[in-house]
N, C-alpha and C. Protein backbone atom coordinates (compact mmCIF):
# COMPACT_ATOMS: atom_id res chain seq x y z
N UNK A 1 -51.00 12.78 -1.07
CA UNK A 1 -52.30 12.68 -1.71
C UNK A 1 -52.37 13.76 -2.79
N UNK A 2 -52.57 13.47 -3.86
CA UNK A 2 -53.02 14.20 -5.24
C UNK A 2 -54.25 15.25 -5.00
N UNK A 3 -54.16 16.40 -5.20
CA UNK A 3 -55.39 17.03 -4.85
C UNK A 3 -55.64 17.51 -6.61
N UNK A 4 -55.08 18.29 -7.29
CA UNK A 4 -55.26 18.34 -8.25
C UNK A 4 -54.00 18.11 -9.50
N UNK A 5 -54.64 18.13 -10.42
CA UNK A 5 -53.81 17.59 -12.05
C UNK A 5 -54.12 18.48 -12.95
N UNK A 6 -52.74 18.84 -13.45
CA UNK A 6 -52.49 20.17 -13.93
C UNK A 6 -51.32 19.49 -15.39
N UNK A 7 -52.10 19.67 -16.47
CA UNK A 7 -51.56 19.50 -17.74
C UNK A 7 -50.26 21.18 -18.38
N UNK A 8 -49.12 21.19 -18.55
CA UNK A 8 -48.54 22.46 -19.39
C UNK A 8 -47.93 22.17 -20.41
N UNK A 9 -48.39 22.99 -21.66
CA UNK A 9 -48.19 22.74 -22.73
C UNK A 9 -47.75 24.27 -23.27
N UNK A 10 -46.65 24.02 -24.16
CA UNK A 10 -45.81 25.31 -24.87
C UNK A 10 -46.59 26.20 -25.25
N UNK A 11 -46.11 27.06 -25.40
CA UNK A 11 -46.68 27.83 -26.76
C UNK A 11 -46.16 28.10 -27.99
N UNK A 12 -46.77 27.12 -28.91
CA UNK A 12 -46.35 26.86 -29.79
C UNK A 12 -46.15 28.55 -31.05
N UNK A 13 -44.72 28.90 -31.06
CA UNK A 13 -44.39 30.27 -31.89
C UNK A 13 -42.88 29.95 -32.25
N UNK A 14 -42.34 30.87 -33.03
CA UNK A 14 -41.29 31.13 -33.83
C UNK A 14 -39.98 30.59 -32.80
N UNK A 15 -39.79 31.12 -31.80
CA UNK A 15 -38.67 30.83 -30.92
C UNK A 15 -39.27 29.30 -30.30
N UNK A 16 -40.33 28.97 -29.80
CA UNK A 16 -40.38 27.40 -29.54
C UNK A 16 -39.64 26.56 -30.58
N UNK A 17 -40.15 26.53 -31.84
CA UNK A 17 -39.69 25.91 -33.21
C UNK A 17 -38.30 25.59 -33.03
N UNK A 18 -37.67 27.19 -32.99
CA UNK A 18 -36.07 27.15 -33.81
C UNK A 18 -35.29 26.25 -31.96
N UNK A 19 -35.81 26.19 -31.09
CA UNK A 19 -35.28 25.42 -30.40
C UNK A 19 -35.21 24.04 -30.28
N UNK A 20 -36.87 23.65 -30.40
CA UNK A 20 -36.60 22.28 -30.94
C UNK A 20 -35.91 21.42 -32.21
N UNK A 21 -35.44 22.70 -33.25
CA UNK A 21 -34.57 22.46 -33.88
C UNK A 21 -33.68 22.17 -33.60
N UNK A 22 -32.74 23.13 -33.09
CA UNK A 22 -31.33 22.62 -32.40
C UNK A 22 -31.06 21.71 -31.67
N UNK A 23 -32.36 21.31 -30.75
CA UNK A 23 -32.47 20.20 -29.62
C UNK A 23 -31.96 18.77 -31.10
N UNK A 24 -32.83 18.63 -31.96
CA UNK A 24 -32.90 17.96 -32.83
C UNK A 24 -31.36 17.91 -33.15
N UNK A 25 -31.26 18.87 -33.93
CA UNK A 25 -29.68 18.95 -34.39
C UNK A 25 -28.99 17.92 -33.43
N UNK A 26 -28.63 18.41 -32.36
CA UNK A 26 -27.79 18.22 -31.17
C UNK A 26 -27.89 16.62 -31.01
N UNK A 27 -29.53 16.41 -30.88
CA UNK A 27 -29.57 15.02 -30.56
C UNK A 27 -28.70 13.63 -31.83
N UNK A 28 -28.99 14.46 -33.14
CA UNK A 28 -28.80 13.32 -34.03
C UNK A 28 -26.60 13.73 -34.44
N UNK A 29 -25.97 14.27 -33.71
CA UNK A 29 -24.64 14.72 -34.15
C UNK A 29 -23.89 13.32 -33.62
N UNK A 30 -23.53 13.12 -33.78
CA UNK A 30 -22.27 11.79 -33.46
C UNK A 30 -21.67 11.93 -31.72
N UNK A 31 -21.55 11.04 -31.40
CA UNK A 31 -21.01 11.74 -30.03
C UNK A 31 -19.63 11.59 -30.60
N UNK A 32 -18.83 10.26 -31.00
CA UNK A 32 -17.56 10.84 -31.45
C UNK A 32 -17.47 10.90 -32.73
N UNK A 33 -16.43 11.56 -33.20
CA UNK A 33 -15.70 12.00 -34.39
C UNK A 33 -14.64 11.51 -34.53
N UNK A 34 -14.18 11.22 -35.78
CA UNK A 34 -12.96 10.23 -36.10
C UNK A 34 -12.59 11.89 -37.17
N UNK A 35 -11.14 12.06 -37.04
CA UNK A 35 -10.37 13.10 -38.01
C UNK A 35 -8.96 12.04 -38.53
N UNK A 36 -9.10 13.20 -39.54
CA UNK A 36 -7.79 12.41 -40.10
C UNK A 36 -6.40 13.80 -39.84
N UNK A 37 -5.62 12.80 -39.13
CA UNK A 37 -4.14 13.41 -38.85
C UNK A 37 -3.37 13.75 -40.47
N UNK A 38 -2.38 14.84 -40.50
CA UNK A 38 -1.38 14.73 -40.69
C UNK A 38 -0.32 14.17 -40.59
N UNK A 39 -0.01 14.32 -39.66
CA UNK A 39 1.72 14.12 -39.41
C UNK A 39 1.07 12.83 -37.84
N UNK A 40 1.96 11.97 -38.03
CA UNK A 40 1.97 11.22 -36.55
C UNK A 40 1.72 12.11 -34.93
N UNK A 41 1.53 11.27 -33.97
CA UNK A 41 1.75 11.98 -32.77
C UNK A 41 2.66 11.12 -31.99
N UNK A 42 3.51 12.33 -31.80
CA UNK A 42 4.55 11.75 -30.64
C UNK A 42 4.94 11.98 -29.45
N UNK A 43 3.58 12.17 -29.08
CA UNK A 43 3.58 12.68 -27.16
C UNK A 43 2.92 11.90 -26.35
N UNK A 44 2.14 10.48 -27.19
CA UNK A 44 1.85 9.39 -26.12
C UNK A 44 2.86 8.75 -25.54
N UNK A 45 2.71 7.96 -24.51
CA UNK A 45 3.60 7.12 -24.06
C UNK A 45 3.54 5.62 -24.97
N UNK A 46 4.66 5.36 -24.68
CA UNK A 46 4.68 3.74 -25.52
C UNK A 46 4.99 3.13 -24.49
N UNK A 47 4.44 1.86 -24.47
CA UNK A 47 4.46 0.94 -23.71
C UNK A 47 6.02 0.53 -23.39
N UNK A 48 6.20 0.32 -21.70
CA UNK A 48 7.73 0.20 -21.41
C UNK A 48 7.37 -1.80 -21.27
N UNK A 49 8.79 -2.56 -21.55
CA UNK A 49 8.35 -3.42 -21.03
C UNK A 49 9.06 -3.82 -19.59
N UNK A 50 10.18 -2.93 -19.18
CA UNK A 50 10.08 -3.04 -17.55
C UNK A 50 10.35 -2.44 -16.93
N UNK A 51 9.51 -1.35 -16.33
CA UNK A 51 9.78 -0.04 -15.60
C UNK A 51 11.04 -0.28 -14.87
N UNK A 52 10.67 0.88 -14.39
CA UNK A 52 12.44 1.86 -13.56
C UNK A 52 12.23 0.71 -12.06
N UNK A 53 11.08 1.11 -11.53
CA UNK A 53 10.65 0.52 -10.02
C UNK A 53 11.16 -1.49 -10.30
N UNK A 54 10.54 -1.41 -11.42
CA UNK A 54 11.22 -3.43 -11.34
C UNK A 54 12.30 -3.06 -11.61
N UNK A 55 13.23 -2.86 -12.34
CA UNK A 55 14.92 -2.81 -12.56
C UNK A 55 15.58 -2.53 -11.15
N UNK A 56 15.00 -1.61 -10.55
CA UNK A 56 15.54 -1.45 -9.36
C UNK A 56 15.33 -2.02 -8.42
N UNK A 57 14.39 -2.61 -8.23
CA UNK A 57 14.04 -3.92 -7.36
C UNK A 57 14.92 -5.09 -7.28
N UNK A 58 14.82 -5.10 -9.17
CA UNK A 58 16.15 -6.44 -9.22
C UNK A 58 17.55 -6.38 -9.27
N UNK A 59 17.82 -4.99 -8.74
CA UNK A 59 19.02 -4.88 -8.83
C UNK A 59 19.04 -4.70 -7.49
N UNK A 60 18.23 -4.18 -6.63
CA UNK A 60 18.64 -4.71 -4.88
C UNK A 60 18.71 -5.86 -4.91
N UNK A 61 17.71 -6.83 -5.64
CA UNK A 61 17.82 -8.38 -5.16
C UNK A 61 19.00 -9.25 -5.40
N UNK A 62 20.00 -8.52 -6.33
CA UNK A 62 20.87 -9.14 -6.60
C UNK A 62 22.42 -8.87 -5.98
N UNK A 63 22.26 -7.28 -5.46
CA UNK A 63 23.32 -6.81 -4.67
C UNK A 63 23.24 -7.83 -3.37
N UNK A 64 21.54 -7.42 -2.57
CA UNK A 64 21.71 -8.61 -1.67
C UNK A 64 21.90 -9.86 -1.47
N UNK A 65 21.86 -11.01 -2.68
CA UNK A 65 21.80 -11.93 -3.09
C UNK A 65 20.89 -12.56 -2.35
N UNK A 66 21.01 -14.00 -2.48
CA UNK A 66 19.99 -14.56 -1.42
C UNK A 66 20.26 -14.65 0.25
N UNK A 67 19.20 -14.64 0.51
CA UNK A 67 19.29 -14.90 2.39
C UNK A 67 20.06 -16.22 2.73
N UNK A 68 20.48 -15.93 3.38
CA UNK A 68 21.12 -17.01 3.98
C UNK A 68 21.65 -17.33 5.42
N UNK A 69 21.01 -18.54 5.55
CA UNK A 69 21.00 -18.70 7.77
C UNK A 69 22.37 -18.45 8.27
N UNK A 70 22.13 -17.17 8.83
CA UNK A 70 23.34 -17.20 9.90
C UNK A 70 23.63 -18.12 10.73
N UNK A 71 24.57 -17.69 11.89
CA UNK A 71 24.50 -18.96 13.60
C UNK A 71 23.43 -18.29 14.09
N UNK A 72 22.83 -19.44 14.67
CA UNK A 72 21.59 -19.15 15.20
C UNK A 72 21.67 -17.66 16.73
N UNK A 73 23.53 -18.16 17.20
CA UNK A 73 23.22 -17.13 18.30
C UNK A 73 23.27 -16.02 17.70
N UNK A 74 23.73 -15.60 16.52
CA UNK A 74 24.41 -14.09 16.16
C UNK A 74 22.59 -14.01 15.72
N UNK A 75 21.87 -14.97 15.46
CA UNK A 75 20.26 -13.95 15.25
C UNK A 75 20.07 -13.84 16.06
N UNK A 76 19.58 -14.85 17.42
CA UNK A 76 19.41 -14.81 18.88
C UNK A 76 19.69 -13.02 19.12
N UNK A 77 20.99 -12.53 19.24
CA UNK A 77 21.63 -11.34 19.30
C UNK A 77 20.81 -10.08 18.75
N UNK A 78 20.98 -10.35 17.13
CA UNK A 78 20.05 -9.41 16.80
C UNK A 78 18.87 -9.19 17.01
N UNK A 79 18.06 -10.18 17.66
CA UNK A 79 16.87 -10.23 18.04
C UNK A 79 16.73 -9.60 18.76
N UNK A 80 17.24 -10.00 20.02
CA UNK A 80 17.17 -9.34 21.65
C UNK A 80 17.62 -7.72 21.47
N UNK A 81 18.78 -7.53 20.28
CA UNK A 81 18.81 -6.41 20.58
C UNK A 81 17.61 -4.88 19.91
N UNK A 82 17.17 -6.04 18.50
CA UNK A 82 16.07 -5.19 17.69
C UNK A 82 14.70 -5.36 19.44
N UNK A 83 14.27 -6.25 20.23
CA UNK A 83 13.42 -6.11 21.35
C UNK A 83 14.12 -4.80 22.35
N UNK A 84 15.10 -4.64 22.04
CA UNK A 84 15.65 -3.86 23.23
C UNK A 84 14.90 -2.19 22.64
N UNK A 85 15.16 -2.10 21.57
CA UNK A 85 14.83 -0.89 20.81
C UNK A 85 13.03 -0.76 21.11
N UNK A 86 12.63 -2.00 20.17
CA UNK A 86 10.81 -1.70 20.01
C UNK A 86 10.21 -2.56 21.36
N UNK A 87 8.94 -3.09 21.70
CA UNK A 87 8.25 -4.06 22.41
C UNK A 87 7.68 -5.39 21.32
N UNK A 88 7.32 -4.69 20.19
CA UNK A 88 6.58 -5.22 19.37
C UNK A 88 7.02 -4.70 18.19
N UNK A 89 7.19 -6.32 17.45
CA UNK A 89 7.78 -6.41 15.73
C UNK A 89 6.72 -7.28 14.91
N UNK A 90 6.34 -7.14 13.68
CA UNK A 90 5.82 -7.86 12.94
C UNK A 90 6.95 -8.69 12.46
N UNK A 91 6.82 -9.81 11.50
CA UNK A 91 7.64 -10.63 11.10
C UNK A 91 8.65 -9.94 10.41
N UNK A 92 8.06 -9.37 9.12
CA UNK A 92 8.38 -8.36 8.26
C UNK A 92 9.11 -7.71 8.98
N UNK A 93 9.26 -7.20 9.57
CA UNK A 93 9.95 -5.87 10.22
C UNK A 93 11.36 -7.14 10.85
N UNK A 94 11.50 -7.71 11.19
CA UNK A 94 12.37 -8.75 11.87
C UNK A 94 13.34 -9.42 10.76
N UNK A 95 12.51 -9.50 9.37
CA UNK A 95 13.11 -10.12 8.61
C UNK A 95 13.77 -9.20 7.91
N UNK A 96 13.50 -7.90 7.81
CA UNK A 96 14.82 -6.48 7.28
C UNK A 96 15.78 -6.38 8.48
N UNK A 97 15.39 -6.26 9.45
CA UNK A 97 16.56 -6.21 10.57
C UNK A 97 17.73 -7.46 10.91
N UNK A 98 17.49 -8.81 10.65
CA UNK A 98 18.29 -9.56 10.67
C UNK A 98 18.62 -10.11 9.42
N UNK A 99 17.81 -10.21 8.21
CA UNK A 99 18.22 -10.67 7.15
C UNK A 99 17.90 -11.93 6.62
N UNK A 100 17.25 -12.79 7.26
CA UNK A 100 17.16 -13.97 7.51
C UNK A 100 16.21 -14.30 6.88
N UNK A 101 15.80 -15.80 5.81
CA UNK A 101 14.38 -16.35 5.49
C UNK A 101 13.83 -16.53 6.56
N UNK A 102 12.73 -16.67 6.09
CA UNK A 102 10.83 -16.16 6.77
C UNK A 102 11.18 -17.52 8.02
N UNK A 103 11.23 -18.90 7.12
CA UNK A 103 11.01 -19.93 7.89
C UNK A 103 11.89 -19.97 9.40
N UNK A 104 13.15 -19.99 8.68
CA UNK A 104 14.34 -20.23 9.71
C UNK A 104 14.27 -18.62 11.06
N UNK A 105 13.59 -17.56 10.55
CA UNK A 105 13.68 -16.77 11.73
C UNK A 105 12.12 -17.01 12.49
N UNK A 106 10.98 -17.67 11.52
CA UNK A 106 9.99 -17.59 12.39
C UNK A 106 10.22 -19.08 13.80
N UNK A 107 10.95 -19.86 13.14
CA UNK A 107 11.80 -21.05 13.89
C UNK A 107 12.24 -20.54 15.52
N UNK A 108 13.17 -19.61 15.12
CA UNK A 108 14.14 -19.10 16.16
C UNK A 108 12.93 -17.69 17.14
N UNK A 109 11.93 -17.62 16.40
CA UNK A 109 11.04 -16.41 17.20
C UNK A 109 10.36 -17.23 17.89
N UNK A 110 9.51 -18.02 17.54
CA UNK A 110 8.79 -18.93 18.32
C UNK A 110 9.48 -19.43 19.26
N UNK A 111 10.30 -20.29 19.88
CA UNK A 111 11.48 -20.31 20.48
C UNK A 111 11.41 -19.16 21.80
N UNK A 112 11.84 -17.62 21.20
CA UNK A 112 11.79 -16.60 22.28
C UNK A 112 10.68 -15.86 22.16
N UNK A 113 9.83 -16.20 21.69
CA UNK A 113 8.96 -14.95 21.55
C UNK A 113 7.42 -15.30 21.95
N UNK A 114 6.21 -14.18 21.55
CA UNK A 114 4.93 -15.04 21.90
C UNK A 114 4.31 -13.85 20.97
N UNK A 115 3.35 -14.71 20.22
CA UNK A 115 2.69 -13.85 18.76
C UNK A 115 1.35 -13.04 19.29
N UNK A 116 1.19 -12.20 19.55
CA UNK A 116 0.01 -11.81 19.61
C UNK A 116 -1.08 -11.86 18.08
N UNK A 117 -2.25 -12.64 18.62
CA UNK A 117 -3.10 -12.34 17.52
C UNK A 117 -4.61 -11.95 17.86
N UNK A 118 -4.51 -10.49 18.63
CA UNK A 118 -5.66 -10.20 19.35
C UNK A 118 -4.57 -9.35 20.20
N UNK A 119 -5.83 -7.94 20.06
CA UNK A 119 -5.91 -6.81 20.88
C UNK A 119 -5.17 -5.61 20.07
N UNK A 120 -4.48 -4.54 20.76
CA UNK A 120 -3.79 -3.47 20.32
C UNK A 120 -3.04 -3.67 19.59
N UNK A 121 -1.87 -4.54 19.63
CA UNK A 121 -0.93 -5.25 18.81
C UNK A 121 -0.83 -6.56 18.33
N UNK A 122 -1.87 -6.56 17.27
CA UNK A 122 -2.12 -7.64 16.33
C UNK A 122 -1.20 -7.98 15.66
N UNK A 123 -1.35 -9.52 15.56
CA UNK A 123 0.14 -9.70 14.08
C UNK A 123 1.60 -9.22 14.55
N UNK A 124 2.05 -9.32 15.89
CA UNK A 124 3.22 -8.86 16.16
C UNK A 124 3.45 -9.65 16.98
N UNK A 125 4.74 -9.74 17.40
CA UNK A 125 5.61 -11.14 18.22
C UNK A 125 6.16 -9.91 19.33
N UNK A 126 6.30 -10.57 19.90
CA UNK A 126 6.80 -9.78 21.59
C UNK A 126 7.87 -11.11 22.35
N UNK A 127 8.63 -10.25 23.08
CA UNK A 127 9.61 -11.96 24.16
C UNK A 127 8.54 -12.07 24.57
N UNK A 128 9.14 -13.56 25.07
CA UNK A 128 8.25 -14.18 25.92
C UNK A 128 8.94 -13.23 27.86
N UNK A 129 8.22 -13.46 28.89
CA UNK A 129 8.46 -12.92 29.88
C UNK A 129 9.22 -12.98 30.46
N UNK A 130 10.28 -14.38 30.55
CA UNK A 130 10.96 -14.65 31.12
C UNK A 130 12.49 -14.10 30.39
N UNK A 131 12.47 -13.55 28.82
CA UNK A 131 13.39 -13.10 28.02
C UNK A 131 13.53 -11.58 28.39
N UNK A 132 12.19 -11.35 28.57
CA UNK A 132 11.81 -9.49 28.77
C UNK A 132 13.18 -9.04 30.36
N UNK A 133 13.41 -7.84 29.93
CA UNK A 133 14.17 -7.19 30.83
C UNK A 133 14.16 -5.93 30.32
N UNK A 134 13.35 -4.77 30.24
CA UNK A 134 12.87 -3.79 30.03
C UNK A 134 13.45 -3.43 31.30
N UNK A 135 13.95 -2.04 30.70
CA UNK A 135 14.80 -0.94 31.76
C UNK A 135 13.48 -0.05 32.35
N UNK A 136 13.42 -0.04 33.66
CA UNK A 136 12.58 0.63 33.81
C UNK A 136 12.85 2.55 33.82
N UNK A 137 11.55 3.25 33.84
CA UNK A 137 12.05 5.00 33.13
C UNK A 137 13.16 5.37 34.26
N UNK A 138 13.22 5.18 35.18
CA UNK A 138 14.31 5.33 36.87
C UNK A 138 15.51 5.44 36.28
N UNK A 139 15.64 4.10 35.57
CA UNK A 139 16.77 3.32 35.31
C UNK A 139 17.29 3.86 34.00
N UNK A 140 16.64 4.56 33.34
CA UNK A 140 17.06 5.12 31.94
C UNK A 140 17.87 6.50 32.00
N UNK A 141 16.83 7.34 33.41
CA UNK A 141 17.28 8.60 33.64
C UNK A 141 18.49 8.35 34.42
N UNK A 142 18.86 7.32 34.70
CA UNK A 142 20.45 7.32 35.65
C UNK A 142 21.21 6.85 34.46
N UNK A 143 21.02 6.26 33.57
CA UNK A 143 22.26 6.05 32.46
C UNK A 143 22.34 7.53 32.04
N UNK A 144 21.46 8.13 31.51
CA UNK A 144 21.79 9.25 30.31
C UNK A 144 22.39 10.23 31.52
N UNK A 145 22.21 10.42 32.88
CA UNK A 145 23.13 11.61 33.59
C UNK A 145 24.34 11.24 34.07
């Protein structure tokens, strides 16, 4: 609630003036300025047309050439043995470890595996149960002694 209204006004003298001058000044100056160079500049960058990161990209893609389907048991193999290592692989992660196109290994995962899509490990393929044979910790500490 407003109780009272209260007008303030300058006092109009020598130093009020020369400020609203400068305010003035200031307000009407250009924000930019165009100069004229001398000599060129040669410390921008010029446009590349194909960085370092693509050249090198396409030069893995070509060392590796294309994918191509192994025998199905020698993936079978690598499979069971990349499960032996982790519990849980995304596709991605399956398809650097064996080498294989997307289609032909998601083929052979489905097959042994079961996708989780929901809970802790989303988006990741696991064996199915009857593939699983997880060493239990007992059984780990009698290999390594």
């Amino acid at each position: 609630m407003v109780v009272h209204r209260a007008e303030c006004r300058p006092v109009v003298n020598d130093d009020y003036m020369r400020l609203k001058k400068l305010q003035l000044k200031e307000s009407t100056k250009p924000q930019r300025l165009s100069q004229q160079l001398e000599k060129a500049v040669t410390t921008i960058f010029k446009p590349v047309a194909n960085h370092d990161f693509n050249l090198e990209h396409e030069k893995k893609k070509k060392t590796d050439g294309k994918m191509v389907r192994a025998e199905r048991q020698i993936v079978l193999d690598m499979l069971f043995s990349a499960f032996e290592k982790h519990q849980y692989y995304n596709i991605k992660d399956l398809v650097d470890i064996t080498k294989q196109p997307v289609t032909y290994l998601k083929e052979i995962v489905r097959e042994i595996g079961v996708y989780n899509s929901k809970g802790d490990h989303k988006s990741t393929w696991e064996l199915k149960p009857e593939y699983r044979h997880y060493k239990s910790p007992e059984e780990e500490e009698m290999q390594t002694t």
